[in-house]
N, C-alpha and C. Protein backbone atom coordinates (compact mmCIF):
# COMPACT_ATOMS: atom_id res chain seq x y z
N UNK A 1 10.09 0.83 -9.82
CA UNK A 1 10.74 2.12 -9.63
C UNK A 1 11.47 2.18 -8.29
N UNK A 2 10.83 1.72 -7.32
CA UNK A 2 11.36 1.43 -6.16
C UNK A 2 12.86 0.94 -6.03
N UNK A 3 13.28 -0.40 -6.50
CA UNK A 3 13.94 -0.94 -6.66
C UNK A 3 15.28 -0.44 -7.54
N UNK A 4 14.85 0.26 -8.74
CA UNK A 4 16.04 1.01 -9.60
C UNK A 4 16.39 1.97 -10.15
N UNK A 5 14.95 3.11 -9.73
CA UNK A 5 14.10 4.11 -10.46
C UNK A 5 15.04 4.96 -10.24
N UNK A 6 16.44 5.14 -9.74
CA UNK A 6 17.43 6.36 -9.47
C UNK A 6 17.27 6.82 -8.06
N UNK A 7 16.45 7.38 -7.18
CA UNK A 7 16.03 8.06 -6.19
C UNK A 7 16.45 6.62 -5.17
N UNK A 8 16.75 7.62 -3.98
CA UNK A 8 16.45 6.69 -2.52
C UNK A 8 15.38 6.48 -1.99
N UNK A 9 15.32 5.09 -1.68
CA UNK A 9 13.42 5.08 -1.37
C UNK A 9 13.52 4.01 -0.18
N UNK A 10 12.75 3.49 0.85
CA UNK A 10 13.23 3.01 2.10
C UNK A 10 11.29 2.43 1.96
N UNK A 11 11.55 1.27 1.57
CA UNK A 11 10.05 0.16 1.53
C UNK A 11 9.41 0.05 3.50
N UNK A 12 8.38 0.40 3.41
CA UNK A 12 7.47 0.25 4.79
C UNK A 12 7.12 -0.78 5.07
N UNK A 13 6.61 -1.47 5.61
CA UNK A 13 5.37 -2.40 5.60
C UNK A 13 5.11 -2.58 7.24
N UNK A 14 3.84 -3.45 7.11
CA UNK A 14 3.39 -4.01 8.72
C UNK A 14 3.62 -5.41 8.66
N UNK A 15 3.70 -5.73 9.82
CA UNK A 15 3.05 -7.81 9.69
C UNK A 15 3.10 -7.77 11.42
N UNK A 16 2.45 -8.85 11.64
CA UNK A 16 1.92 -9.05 13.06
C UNK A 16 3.15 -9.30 13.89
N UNK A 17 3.02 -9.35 15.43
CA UNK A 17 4.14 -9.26 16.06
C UNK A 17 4.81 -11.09 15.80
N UNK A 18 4.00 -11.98 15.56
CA UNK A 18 3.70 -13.42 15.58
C UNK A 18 5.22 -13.96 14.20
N UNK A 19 4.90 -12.94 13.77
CA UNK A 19 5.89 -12.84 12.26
C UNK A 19 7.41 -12.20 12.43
N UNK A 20 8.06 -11.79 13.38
CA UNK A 20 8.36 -11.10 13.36
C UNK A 20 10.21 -12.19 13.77
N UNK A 21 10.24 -13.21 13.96
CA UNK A 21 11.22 -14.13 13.83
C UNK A 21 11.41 -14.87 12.74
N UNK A 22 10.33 -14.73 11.61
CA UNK A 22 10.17 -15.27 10.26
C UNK A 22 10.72 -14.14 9.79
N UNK A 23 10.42 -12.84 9.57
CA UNK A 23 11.09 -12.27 8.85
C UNK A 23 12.39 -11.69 9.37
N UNK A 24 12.67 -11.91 10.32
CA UNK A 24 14.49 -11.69 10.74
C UNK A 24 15.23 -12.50 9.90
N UNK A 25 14.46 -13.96 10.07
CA UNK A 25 15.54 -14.85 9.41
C UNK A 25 15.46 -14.95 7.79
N UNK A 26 14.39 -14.52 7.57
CA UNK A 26 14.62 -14.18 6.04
C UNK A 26 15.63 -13.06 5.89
N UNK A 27 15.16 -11.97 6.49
CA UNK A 27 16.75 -10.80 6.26
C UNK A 27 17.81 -11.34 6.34
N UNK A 28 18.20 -11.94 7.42
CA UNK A 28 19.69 -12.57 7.30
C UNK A 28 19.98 -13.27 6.67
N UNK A 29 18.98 -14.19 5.58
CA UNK A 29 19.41 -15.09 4.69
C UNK A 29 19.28 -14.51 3.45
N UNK A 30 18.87 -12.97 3.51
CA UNK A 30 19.23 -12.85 2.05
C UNK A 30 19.96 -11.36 2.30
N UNK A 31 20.68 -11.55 3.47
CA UNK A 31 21.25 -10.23 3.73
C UNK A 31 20.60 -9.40 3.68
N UNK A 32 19.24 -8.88 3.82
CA UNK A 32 19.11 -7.23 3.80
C UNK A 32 18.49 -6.71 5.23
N UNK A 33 18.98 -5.31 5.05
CA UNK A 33 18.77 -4.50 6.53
C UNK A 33 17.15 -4.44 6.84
N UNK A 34 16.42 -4.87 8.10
CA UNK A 34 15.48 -4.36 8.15
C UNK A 34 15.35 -4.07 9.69
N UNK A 35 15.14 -2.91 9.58
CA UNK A 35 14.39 -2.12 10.71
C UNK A 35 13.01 -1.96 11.33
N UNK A 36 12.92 -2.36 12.47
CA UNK A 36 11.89 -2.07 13.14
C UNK A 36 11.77 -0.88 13.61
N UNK A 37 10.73 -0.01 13.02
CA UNK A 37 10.75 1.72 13.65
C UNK A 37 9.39 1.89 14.89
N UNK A 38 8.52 0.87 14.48
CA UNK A 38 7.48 1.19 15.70
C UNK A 38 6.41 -0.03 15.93
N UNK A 39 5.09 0.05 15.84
CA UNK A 39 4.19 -0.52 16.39
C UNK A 39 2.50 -0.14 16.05
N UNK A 40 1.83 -1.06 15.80
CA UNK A 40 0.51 -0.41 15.79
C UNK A 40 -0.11 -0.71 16.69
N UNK A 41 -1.05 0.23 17.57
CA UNK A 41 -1.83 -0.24 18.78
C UNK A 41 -3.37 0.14 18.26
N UNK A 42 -4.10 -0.45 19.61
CA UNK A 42 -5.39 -0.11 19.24
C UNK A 42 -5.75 1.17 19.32
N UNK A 43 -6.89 1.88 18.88
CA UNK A 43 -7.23 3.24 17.95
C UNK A 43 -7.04 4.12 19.37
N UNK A 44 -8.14 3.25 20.60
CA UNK A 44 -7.93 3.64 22.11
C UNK A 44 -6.58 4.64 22.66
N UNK A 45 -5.72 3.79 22.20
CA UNK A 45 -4.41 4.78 22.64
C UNK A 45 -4.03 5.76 22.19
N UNK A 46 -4.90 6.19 20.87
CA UNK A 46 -4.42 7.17 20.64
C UNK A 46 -3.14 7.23 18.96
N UNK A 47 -2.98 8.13 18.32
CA UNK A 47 -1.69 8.50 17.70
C UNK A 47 -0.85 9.33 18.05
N UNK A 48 0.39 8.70 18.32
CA UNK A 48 1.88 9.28 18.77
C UNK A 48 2.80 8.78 18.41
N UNK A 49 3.74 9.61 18.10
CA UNK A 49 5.08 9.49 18.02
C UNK A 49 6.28 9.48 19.15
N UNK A 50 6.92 8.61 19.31
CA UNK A 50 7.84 8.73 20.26
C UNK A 50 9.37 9.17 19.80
N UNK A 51 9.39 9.89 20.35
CA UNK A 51 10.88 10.40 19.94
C UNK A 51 11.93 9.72 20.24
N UNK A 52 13.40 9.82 19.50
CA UNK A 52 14.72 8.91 20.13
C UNK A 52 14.94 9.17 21.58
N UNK A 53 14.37 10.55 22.32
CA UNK A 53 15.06 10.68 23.64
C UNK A 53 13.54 10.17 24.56
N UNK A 54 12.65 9.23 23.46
CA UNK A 54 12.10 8.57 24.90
C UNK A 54 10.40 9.25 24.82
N UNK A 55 10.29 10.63 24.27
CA UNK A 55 9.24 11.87 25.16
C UNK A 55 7.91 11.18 23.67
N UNK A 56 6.92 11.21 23.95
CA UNK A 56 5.63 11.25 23.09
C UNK A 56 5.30 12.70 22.37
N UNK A 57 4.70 12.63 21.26
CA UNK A 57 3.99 13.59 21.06
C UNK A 57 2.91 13.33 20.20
N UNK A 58 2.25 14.27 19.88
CA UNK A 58 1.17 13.54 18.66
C UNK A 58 1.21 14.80 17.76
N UNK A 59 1.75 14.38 16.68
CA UNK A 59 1.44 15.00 15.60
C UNK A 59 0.62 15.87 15.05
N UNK A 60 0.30 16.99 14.74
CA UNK A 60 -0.75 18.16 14.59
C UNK A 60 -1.11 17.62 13.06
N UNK A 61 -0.47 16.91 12.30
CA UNK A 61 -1.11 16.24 10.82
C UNK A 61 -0.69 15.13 10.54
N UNK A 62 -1.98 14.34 10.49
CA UNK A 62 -1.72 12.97 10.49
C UNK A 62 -1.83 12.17 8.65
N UNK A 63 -0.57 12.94 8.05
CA UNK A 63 -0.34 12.16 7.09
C UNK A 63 -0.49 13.08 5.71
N UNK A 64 -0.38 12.46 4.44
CA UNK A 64 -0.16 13.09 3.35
C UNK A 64 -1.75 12.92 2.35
N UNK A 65 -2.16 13.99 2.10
CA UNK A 65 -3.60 14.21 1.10
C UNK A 65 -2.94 13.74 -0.56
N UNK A 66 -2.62 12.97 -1.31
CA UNK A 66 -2.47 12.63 -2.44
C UNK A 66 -3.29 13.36 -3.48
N UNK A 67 -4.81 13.78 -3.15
CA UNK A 67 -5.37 14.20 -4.21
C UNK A 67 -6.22 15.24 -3.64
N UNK A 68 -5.44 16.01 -3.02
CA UNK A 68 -6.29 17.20 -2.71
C UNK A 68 -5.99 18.53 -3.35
């Protein structure tokens, strides 16, 4: 569905920082855009969002209830 289902849909994923010249060069060899939007740290630091102009914040809800 992802792939042809009609709707715009923008695929997530993680992989370690170690990976992260393996999958560049796969994008460029099969042409597709991929973006790096952030980072996972340890639990210690906390959850935040950093904004484009730089500033932190943390989110008052952390995420979507599927079956509530």
């Amino acid at each position: 569905m992802a792939l042809c289902g009609g709707e715009d849909y923008e695929l997530l994923f993680t992989a370690s920082p170690e990976k992260r010249k393996k999958i560049a060069d796969l994008a460029n060899s099969l042409n597709v855009l991929i973006t790096r939007i952030g980072e996972i740290l340890p639990s210690k630091e906390g959850i935040y969002v950093t904004k484009i102009d730089g500033e932190n914040y943390s989110p008052s809800r952390l995420g979507f209830e599927h079956f509530r």
